[in-house]
PDB file of N, CA and C in Angstrom:
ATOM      1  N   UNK A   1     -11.469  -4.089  12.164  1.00  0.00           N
ATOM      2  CA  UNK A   1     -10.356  -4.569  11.379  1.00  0.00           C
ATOM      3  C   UNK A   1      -9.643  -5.674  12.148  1.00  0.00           C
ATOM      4  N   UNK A   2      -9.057  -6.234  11.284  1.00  0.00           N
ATOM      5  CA  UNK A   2      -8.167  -7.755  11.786  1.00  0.00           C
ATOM      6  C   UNK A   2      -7.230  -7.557  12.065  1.00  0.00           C
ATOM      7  N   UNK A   3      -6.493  -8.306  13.339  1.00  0.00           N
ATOM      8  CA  UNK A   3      -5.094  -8.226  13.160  1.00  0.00           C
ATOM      9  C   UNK A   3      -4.666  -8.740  11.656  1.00  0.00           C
ATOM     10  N   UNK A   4      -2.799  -7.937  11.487  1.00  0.00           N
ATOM     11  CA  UNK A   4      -2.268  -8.208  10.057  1.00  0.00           C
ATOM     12  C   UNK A   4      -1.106  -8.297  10.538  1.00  0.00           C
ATOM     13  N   UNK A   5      -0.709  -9.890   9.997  1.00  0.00           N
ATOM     14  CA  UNK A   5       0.544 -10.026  10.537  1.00  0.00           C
ATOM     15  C   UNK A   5       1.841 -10.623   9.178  1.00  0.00           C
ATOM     16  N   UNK A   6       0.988 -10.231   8.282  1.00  0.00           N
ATOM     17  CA  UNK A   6       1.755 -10.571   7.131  1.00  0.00           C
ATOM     18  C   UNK A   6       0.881  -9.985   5.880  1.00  0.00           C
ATOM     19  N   UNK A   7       1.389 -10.050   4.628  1.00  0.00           N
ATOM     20  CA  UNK A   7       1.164  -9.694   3.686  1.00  0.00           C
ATOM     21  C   UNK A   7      -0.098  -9.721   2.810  1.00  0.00           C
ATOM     22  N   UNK A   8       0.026 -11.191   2.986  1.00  0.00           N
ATOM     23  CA  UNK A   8      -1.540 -11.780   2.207  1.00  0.00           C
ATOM     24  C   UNK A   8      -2.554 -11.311   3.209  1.00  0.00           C
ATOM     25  N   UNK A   9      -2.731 -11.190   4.483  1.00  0.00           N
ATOM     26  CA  UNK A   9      -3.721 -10.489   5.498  1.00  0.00           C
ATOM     27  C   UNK A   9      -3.681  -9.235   5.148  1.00  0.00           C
ATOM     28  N   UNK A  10      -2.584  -8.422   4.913  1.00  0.00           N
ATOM     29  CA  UNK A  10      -2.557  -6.868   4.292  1.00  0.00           C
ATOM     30  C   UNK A  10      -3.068  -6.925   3.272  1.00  0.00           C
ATOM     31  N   UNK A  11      -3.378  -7.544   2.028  1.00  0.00           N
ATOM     32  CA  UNK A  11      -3.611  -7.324   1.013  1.00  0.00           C
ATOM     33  C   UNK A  11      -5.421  -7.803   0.792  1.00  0.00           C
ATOM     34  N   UNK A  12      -5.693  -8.601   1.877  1.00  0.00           N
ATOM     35  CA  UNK A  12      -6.927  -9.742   2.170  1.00  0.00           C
ATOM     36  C   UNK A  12      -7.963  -8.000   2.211  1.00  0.00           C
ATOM     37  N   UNK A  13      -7.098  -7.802   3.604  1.00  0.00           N
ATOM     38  CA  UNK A  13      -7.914  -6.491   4.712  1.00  0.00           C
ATOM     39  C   UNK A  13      -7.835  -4.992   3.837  1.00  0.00           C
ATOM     40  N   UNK A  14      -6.934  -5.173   3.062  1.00  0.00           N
ATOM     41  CA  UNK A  14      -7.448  -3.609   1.592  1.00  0.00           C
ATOM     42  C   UNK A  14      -8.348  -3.851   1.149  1.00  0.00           C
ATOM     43  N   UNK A  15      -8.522  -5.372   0.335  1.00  0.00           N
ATOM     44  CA  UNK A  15      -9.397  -5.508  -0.845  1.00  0.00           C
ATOM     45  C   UNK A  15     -10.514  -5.838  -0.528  1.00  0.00           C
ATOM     46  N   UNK A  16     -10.932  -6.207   0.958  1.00  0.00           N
ATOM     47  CA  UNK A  16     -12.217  -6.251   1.653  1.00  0.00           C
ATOM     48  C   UNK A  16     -12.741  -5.137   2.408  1.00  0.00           C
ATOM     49  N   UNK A  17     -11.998  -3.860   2.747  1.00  0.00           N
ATOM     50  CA  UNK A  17     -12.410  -2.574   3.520  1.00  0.00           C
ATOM     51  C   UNK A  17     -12.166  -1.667   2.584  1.00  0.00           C
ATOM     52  N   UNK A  18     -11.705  -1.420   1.985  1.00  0.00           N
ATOM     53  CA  UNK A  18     -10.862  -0.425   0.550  1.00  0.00           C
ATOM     54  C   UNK A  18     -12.388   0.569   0.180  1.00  0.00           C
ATOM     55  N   UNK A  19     -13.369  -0.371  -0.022  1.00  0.00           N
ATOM     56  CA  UNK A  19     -14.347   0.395  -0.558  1.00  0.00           C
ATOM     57  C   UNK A  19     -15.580   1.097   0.076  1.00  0.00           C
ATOM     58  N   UNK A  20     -15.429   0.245   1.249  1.00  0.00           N
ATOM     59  CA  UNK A  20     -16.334   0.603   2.222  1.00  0.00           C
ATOM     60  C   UNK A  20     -15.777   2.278   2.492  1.00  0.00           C
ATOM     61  N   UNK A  21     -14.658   2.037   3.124  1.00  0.00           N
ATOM     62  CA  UNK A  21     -13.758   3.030   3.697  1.00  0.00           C
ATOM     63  C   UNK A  21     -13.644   4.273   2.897  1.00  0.00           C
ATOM     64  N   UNK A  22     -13.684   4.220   1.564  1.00  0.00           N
ATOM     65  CA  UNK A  22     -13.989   5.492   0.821  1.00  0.00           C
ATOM     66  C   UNK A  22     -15.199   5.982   1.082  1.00  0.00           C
ATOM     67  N   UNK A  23     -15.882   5.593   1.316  1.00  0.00           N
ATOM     68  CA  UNK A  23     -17.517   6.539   1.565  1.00  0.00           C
ATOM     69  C   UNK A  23     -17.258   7.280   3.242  1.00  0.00           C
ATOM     70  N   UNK A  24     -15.896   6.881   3.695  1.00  0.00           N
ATOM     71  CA  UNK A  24     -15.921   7.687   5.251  1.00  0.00           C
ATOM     72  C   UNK A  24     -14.879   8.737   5.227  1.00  0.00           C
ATOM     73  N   UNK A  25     -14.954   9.584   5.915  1.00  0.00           N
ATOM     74  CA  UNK A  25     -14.157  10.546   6.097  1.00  0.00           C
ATOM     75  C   UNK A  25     -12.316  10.023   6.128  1.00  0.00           C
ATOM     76  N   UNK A  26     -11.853  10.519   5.244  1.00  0.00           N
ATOM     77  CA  UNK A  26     -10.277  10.386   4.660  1.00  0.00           C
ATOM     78  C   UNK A  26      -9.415  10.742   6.076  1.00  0.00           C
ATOM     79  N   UNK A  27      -9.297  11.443   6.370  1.00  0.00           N
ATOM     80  CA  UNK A  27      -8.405  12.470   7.505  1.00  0.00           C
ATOM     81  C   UNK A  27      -8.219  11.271   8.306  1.00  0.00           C
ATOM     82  N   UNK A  28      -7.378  10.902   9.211  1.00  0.00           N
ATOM     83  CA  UNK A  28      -7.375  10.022  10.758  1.00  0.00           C
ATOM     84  C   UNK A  28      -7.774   8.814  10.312  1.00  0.00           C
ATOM     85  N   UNK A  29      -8.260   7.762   9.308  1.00  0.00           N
ATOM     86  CA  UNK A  29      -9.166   6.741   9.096  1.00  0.00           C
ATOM     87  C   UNK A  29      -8.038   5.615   9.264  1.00  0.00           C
ATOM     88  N   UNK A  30      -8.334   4.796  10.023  1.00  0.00           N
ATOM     89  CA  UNK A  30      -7.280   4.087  10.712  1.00  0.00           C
ATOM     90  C   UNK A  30      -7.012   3.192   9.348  1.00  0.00           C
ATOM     91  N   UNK A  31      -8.047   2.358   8.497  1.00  0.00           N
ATOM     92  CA  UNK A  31      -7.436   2.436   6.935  1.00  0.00           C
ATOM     93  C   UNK A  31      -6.245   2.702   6.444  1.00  0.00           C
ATOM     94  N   UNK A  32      -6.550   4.175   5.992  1.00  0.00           N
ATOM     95  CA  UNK A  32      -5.335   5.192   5.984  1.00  0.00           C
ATOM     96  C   UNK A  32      -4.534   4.602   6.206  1.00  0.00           C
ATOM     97  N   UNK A  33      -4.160   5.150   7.751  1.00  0.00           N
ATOM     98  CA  UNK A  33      -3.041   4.631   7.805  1.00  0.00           C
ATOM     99  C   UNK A  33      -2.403   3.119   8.116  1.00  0.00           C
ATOM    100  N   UNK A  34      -3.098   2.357   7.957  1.00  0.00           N
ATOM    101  CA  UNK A  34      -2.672   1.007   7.574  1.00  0.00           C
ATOM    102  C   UNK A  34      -2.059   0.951   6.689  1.00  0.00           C
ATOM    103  N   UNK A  35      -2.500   1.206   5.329  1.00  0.00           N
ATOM    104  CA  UNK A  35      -1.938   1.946   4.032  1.00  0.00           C
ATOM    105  C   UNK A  35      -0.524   2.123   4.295  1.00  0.00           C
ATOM    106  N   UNK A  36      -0.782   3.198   5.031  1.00  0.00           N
ATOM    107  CA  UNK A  36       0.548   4.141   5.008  1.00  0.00           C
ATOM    108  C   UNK A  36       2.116   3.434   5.445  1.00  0.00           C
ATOM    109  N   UNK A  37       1.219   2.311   6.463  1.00  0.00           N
ATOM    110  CA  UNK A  37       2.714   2.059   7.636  1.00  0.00           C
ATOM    111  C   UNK A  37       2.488   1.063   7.958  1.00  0.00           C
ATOM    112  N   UNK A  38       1.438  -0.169   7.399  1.00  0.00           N
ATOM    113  CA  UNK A  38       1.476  -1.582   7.492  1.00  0.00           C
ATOM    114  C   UNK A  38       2.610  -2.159   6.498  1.00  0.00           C
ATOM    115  N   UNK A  39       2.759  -2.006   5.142  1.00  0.00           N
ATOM    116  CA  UNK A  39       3.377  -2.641   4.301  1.00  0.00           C
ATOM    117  C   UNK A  39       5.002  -2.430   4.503  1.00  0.00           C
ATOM    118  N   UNK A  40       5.293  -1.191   5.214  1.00  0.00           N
ATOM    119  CA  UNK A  40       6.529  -1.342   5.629  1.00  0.00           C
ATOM    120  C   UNK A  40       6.760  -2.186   6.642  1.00  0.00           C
ATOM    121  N   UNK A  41       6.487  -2.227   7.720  1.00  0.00           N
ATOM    122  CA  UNK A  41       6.838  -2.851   9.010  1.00  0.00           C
ATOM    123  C   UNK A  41       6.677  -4.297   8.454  1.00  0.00           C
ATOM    124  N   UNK A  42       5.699  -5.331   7.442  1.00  0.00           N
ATOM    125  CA  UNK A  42       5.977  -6.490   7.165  1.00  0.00           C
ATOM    126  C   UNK A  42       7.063  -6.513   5.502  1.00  0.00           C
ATOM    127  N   UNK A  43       7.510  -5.933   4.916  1.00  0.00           N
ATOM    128  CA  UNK A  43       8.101  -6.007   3.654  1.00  0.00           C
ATOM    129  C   UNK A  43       9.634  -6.041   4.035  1.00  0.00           C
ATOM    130  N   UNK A  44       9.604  -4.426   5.263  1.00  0.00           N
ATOM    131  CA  UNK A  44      10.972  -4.267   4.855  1.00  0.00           C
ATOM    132  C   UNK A  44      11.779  -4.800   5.731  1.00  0.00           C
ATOM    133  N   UNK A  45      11.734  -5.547   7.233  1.00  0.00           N
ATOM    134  CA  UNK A  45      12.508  -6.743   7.311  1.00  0.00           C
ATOM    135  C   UNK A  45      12.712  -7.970   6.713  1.00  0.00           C
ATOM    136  N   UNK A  46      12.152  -8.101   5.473  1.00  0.00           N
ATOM    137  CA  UNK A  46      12.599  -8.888   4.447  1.00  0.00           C
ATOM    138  C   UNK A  46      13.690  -9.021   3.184  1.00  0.00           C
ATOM    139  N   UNK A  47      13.856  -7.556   3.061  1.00  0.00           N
ATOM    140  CA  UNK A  47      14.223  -7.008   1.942  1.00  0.00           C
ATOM    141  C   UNK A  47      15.860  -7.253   2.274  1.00  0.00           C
ATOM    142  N   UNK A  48      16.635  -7.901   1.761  1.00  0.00           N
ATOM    143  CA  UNK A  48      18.008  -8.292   1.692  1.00  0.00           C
ATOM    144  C   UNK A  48      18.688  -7.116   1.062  1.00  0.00           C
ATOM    145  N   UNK A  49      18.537  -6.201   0.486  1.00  0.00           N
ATOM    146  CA  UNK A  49      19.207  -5.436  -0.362  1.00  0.00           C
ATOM    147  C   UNK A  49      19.211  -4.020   0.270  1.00  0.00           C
ATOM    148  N   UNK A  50      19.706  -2.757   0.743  1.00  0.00           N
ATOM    149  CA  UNK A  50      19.902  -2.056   1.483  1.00  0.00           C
ATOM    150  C   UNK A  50      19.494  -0.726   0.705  1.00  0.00           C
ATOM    151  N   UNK A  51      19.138  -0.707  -0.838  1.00  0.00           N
ATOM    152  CA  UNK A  51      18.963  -0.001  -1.265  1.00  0.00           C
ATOM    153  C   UNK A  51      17.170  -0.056  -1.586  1.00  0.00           C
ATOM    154  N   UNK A  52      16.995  -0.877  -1.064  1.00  0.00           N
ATOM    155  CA  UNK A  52      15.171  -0.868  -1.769  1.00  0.00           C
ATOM    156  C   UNK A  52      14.505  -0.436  -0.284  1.00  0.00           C
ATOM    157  N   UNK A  53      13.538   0.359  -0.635  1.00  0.00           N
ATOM    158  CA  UNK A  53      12.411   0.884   0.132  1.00  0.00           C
ATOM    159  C   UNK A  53      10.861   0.730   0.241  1.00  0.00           C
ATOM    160  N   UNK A  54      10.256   0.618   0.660  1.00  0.00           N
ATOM    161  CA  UNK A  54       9.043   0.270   0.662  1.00  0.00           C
ATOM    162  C   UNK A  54       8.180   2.214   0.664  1.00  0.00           C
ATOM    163  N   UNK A  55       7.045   2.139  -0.226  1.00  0.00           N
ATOM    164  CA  UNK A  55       6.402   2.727  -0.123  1.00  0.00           C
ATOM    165  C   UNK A  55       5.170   3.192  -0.657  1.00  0.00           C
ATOM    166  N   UNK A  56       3.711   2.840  -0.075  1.00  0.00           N
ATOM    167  CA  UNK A  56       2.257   3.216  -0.589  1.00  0.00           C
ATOM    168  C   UNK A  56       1.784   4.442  -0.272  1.00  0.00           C
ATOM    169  N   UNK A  57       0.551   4.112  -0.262  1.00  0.00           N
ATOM    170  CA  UNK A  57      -0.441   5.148  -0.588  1.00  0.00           C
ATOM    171  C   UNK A  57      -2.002   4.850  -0.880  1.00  0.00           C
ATOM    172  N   UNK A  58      -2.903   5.373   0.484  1.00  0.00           N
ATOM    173  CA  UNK A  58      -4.112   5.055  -0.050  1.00  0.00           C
ATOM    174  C   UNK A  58      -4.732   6.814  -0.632  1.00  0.00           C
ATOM    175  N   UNK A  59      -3.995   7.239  -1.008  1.00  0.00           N
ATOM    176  CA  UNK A  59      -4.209   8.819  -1.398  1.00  0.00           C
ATOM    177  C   UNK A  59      -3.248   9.950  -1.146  1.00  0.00           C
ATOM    178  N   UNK A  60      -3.673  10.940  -1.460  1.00  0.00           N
ATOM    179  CA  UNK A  60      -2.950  12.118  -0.722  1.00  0.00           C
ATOM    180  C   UNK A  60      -4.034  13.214  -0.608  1.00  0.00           C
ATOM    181  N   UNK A  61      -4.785  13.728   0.636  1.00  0.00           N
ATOM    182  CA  UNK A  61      -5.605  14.256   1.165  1.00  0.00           C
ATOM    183  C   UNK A  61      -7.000  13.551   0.577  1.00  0.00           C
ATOM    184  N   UNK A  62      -7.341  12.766  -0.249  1.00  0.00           N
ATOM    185  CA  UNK A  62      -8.826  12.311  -0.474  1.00  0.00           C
ATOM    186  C   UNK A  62      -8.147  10.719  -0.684  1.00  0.00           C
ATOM    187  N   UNK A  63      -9.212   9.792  -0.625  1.00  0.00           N
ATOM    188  CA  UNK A  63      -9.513   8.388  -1.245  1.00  0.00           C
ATOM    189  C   UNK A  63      -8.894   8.561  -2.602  1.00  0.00           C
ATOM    190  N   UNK A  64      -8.265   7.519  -3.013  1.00  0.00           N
ATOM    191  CA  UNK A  64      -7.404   7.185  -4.404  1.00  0.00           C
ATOM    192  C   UNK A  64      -8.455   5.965  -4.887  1.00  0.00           C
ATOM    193  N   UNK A  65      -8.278   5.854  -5.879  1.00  0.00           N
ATOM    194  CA  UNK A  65      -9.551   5.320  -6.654  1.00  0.00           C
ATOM    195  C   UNK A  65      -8.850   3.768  -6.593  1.00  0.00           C
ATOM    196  N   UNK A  66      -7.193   3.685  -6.688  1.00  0.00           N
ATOM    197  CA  UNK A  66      -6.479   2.541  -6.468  1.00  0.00           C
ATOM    198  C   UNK A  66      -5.212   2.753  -5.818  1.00  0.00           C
ATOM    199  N   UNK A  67      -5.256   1.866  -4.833  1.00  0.00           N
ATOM    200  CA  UNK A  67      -4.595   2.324  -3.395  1.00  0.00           C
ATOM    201  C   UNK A  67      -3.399   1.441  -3.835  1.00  0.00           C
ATOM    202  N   UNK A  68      -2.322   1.530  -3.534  1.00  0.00           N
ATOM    203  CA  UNK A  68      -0.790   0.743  -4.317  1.00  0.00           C
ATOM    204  C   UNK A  68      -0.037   0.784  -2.875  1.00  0.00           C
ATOM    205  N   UNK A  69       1.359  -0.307  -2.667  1.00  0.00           N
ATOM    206  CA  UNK A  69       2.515  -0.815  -2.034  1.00  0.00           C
ATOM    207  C   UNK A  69       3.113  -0.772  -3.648  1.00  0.00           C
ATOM    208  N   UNK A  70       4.646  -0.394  -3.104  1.00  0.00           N
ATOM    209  CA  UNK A  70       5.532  -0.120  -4.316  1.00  0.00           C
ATOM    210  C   UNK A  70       7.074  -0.507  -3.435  1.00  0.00           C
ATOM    211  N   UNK A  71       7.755  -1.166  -3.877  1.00  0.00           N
ATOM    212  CA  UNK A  71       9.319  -1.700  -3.582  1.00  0.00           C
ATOM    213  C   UNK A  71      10.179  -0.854  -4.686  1.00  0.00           C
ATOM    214  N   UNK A  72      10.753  -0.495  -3.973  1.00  0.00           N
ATOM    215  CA  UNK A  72      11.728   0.625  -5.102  1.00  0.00           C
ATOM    216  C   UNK A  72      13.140   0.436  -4.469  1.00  0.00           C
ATOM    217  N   UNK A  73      13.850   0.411  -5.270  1.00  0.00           N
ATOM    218  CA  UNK A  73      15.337   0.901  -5.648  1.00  0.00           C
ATOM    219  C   UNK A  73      15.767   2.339  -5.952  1.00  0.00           C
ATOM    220  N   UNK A  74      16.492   2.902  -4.404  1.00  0.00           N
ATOM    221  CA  UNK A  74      16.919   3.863  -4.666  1.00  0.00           C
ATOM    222  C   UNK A  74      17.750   4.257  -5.735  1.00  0.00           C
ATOM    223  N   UNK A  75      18.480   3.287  -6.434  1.00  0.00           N
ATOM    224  CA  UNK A  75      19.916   3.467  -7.118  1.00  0.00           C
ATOM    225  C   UNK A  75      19.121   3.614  -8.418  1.00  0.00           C
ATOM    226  N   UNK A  76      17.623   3.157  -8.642  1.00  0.00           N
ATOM    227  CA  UNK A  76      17.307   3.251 -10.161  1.00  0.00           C
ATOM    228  C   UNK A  76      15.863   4.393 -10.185  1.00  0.00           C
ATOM    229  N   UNK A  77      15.199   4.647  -8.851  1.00  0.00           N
ATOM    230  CA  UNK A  77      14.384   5.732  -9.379  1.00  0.00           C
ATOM    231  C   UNK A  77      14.204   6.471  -7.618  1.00  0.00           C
ATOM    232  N   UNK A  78      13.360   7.708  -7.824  1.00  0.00           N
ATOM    233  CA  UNK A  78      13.540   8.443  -6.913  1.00  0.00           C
ATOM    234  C   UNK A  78      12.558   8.324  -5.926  1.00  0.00           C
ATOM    235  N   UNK A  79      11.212   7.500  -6.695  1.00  0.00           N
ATOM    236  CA  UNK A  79      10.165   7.328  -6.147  1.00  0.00           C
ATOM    237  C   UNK A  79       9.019   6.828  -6.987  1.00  0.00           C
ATOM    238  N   UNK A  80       7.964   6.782  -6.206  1.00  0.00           N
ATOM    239  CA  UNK A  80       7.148   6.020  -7.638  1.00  0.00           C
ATOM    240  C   UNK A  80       6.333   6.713  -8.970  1.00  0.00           C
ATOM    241  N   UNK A  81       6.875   7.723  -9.324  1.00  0.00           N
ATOM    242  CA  UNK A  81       5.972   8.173 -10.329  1.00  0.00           C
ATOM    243  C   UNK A  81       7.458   8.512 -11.351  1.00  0.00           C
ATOM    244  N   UNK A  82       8.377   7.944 -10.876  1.00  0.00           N
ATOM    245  CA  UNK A  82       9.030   7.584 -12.507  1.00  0.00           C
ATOM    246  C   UNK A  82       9.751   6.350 -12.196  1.00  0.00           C
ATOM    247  N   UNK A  83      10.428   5.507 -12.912  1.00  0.00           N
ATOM    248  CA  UNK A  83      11.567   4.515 -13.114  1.00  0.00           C
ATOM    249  C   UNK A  83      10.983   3.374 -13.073  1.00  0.00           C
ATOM    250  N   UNK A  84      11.686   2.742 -12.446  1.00  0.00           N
ATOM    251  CA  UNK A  84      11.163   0.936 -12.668  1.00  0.00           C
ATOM    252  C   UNK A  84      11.161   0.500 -11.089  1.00  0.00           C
ATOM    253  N   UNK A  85       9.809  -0.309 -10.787  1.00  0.00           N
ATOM    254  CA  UNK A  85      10.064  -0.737  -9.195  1.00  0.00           C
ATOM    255  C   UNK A  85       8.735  -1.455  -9.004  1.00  0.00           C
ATOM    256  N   UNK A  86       8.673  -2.633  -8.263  1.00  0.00           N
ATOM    257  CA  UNK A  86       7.531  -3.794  -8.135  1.00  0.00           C
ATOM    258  C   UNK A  86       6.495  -2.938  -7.326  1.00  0.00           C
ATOM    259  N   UNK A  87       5.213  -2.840  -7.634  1.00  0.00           N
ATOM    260  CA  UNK A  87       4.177  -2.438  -7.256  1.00  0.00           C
ATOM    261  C   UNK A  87       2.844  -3.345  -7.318  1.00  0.00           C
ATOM    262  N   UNK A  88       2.312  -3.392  -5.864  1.00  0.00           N
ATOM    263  CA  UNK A  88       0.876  -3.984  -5.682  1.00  0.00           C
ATOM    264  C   UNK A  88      -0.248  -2.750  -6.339  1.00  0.00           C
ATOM    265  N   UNK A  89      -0.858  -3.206  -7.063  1.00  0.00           N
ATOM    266  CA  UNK A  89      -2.008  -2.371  -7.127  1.00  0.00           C
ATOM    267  C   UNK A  89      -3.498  -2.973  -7.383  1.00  0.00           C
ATOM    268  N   UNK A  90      -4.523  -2.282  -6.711  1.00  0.00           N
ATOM    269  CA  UNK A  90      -5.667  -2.791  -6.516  1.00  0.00           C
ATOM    270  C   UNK A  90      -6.747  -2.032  -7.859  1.00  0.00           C
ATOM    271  N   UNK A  91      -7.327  -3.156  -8.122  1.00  0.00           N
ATOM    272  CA  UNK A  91      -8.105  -2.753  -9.314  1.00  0.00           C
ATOM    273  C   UNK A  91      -9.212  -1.515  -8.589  1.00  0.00           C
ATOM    274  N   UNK A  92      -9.868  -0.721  -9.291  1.00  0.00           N
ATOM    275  CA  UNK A  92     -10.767   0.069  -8.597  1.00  0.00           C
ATOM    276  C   UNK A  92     -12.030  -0.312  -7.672  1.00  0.00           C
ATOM    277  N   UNK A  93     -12.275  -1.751  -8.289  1.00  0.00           N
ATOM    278  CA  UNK A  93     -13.435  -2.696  -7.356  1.00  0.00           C
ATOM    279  C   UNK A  93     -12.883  -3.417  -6.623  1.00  0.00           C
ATOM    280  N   UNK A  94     -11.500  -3.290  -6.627  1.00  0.00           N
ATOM    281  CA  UNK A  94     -11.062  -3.982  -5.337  1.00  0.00           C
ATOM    282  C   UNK A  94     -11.173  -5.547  -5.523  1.00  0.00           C
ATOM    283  N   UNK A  95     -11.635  -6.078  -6.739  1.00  0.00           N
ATOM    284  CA  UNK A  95     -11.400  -7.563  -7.159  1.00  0.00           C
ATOM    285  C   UNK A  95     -10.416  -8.037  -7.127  1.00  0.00           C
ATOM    286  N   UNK A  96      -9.407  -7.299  -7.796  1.00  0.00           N
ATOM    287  CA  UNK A  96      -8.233  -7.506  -8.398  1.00  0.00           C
ATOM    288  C   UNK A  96      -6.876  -6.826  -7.628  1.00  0.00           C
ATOM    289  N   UNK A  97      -5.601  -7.347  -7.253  1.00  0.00           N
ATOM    290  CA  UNK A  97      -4.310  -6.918  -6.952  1.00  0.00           C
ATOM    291  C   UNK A  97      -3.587  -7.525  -8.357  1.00  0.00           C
ATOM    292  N   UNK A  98      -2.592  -6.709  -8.739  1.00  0.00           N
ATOM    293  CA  UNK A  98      -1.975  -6.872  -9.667  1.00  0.00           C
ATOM    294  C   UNK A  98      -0.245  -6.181  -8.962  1.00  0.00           C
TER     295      UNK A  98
END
């Protein structure tokens, strides 16, 4: 893996390892946690507003079929599976970020 020192390299280094990386063991996969704790450390010293949070996911205990970064507003939802909040998401072939 590459160094990632910004966003478009985070998003470069998902959509080029994303698929490989599912055929390997989930647990420890340094992937993973790229996933987990890259998109914060470059998003959220950006973020001007004190209420928005950064937070993905390349699964929860297995490979996710589409691995997401999500910017949320505490003041309007609790997290990402309800309300309104900007989300990266990768098509399942990994062609596509939306």
């Amino acid at each position: 893996m590459t160094e990632i020192n910004n966003l478009r390299e985070l998003l470069h280094e998902i959509s080029q390892e994303y698929n490989s990386a599912r055929k390997e063991k989930f647990t420890n996969h340094p992937l993973a946690s790229i996933l987990r704790n890259k998109p914060k450390d470059i998003i959220t010293p950006i973020l001007t507003n004190k209420n928005l949070y950064v937070h993905s996911s390349p699964g929860q205990g297995k490979w996710s079929f589409m691995p997401w970064i999500a910017i949320i507003d505490k003041t309007e939802s609790d997290g990402p599976q309800e309300g309104i909040y900007v989300c990266y998401i990768f098509s399942d072939d990994m062609n596509r970020c939306y």
